[in-house]
N, C-alpha and C. Protein backbone atom coordinates (compact mmCIF):
# COMPACT_ATOMS: atom_id res chain seq x y z
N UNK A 1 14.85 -44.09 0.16
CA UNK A 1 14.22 -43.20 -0.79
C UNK A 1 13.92 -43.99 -2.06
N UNK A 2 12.64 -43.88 -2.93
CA UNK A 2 12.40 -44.50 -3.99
C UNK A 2 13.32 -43.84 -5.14
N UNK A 3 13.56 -44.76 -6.20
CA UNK A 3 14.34 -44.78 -7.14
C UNK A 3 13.29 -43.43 -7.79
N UNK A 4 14.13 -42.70 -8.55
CA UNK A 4 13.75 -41.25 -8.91
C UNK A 4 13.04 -41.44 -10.32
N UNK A 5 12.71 -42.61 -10.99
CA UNK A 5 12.57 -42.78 -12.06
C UNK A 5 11.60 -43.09 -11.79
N UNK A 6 11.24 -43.86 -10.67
CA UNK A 6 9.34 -43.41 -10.20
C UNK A 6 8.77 -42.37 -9.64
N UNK A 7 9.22 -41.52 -9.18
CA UNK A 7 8.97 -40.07 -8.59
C UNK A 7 8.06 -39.43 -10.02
N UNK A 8 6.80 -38.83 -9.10
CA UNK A 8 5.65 -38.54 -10.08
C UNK A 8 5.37 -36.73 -9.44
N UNK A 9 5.03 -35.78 -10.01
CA UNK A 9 4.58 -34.84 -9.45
C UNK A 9 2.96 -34.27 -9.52
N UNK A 10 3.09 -33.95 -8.07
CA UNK A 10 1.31 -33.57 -8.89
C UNK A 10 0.82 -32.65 -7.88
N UNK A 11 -0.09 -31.65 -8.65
CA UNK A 11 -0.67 -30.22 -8.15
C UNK A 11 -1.85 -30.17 -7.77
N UNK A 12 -2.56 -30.65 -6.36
CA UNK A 12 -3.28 -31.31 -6.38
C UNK A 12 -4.56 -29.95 -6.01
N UNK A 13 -3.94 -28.72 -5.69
CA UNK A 13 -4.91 -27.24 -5.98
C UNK A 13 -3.92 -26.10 -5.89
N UNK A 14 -4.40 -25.11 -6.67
CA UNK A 14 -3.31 -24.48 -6.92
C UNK A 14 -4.29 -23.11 -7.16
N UNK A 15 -3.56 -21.76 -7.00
CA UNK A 15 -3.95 -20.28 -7.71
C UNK A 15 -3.00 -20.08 -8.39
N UNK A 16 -1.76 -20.76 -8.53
CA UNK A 16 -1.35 -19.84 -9.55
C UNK A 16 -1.81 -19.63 -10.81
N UNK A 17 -0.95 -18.99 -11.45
CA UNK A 17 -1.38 -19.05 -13.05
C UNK A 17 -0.62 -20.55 -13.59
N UNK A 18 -0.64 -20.80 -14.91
CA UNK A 18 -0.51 -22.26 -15.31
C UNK A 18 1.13 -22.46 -15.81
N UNK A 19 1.21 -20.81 -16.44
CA UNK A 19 3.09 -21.15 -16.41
C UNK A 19 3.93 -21.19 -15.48
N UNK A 20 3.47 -20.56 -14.68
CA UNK A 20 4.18 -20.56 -12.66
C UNK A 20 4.17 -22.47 -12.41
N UNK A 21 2.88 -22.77 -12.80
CA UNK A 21 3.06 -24.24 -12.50
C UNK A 21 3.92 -25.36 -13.30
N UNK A 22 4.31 -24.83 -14.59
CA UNK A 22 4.73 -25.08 -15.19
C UNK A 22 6.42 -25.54 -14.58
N UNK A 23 6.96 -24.42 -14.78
CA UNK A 23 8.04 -24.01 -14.03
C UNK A 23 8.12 -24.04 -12.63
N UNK A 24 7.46 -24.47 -11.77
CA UNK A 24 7.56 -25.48 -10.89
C UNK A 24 7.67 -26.97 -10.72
N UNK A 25 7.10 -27.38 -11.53
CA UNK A 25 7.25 -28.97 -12.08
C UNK A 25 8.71 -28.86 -12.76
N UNK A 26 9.33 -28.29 -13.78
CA UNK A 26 10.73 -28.39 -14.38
C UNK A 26 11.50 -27.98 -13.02
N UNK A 27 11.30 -27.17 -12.10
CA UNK A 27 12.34 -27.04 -11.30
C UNK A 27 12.18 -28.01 -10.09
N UNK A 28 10.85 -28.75 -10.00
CA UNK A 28 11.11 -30.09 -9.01
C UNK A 28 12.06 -31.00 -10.13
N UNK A 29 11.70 -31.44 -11.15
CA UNK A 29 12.42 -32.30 -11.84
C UNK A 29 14.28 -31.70 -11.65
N UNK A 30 14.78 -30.55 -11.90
CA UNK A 30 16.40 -30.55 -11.33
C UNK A 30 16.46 -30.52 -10.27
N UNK A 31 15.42 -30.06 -9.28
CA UNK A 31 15.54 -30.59 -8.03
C UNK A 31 16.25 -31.79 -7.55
N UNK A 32 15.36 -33.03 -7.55
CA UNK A 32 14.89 -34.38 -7.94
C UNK A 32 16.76 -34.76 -8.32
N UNK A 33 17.29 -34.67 -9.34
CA UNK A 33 17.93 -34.89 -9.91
C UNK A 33 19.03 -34.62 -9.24
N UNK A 34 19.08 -33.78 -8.43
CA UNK A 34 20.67 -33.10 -7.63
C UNK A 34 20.65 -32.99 -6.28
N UNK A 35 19.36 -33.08 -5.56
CA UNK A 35 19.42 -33.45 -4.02
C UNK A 35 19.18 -34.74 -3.59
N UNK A 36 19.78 -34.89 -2.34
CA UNK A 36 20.31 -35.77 -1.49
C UNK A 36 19.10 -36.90 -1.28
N UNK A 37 18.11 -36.14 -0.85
CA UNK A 37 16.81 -36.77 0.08
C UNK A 37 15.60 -35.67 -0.02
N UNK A 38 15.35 -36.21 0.66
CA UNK A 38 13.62 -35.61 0.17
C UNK A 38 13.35 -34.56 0.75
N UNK A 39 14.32 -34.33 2.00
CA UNK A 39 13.90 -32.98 2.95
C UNK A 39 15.18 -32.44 2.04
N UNK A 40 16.31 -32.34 1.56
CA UNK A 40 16.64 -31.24 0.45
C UNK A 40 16.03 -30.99 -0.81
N UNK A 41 14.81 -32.07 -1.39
CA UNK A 41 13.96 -31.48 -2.44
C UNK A 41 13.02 -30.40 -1.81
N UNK A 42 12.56 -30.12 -0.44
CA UNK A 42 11.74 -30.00 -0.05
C UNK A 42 12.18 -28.69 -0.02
N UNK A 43 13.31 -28.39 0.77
CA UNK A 43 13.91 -27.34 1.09
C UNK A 43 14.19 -26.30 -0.37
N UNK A 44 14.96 -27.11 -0.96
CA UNK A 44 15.35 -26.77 -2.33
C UNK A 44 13.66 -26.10 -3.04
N UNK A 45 12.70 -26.54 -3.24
CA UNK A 45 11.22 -26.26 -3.57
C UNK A 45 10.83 -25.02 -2.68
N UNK A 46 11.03 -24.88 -1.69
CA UNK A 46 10.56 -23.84 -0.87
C UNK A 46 11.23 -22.79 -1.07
N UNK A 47 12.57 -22.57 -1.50
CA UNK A 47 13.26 -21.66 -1.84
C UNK A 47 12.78 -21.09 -2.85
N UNK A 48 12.65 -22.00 -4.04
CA UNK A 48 12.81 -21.30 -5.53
C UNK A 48 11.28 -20.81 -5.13
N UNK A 49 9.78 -21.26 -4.49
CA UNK A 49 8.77 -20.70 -4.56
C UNK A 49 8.89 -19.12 -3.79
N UNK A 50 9.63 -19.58 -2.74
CA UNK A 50 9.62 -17.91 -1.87
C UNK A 50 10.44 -16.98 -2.73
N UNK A 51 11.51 -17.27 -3.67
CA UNK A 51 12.01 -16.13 -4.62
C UNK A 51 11.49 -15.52 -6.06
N UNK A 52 10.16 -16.52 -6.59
CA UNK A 52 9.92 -16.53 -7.51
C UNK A 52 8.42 -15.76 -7.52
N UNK A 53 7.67 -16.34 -6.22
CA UNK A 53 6.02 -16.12 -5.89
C UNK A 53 6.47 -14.75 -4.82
N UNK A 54 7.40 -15.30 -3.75
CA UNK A 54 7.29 -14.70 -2.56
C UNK A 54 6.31 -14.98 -1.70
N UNK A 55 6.26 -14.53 -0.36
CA UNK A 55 5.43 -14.96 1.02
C UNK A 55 6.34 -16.19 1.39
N UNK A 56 5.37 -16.71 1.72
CA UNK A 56 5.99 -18.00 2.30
C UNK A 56 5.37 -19.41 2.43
N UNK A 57 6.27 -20.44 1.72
CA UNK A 57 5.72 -21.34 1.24
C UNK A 57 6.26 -23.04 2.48
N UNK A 58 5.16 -23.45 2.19
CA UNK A 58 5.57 -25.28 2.91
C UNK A 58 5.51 -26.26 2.04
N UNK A 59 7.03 -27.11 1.73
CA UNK A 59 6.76 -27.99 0.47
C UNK A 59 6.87 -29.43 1.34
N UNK A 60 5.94 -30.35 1.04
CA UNK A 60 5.91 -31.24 1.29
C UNK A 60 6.13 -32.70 -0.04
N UNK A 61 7.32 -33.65 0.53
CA UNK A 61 8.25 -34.12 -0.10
C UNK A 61 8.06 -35.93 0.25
N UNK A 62 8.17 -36.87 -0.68
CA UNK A 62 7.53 -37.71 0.44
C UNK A 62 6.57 -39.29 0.22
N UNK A 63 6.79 -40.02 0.61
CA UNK A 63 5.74 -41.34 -0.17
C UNK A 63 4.93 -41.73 0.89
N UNK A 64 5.27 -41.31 2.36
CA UNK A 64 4.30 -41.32 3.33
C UNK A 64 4.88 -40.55 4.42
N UNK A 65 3.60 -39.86 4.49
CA UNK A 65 3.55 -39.07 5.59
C UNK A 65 2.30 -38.20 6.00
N UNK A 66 1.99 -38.00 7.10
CA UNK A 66 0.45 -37.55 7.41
C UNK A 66 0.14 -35.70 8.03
N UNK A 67 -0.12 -34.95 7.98
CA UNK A 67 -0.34 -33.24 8.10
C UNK A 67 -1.56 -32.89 8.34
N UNK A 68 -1.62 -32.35 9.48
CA UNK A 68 -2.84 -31.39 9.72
C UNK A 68 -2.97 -29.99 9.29
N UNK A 69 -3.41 -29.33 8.20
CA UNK A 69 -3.40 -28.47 8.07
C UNK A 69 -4.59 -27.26 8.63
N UNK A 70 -4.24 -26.64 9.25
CA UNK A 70 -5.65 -25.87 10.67
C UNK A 70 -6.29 -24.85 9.78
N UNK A 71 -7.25 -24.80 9.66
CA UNK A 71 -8.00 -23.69 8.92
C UNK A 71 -7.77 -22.53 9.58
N UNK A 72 -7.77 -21.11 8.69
CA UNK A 72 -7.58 -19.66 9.05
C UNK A 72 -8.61 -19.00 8.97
């Protein structure tokens, strides 16, 4: 795992509103800071979005890795 002091975040499209995003970025950063690996930031991220937004969310965590996402 890369040293956390290079770990960058970024929202690359989004609906929410801008303080939701806000407070998603501060809660990846204690994230970041107190989990293990990247699939407990990931996990950890998916939580606070499904209690905060609700529905259901997929956080992807990560310096390489590749996703098909299928159109609806």
């Amino acid at each position: 795992m890369p040293k956390r002091e290079s770990w960058k975040s970024s929202i690359e499209r989004s609906e929410l509103p801008e303080d939701l995003e806000r407070a998603v970025v501060r809660e990846m950063r204690q994230v970041v800071e107190k989990a293990g690996n990247e699939r407990d930031i990931a996990k950890e991220l998916k939580a606070f979005l499904e209690k905060e937004v609700g529905g259901r969310w997929c956080g992807i965590v990560g310096t390489a890795f590749g996703t098909t996402i299928p159109k609806s």
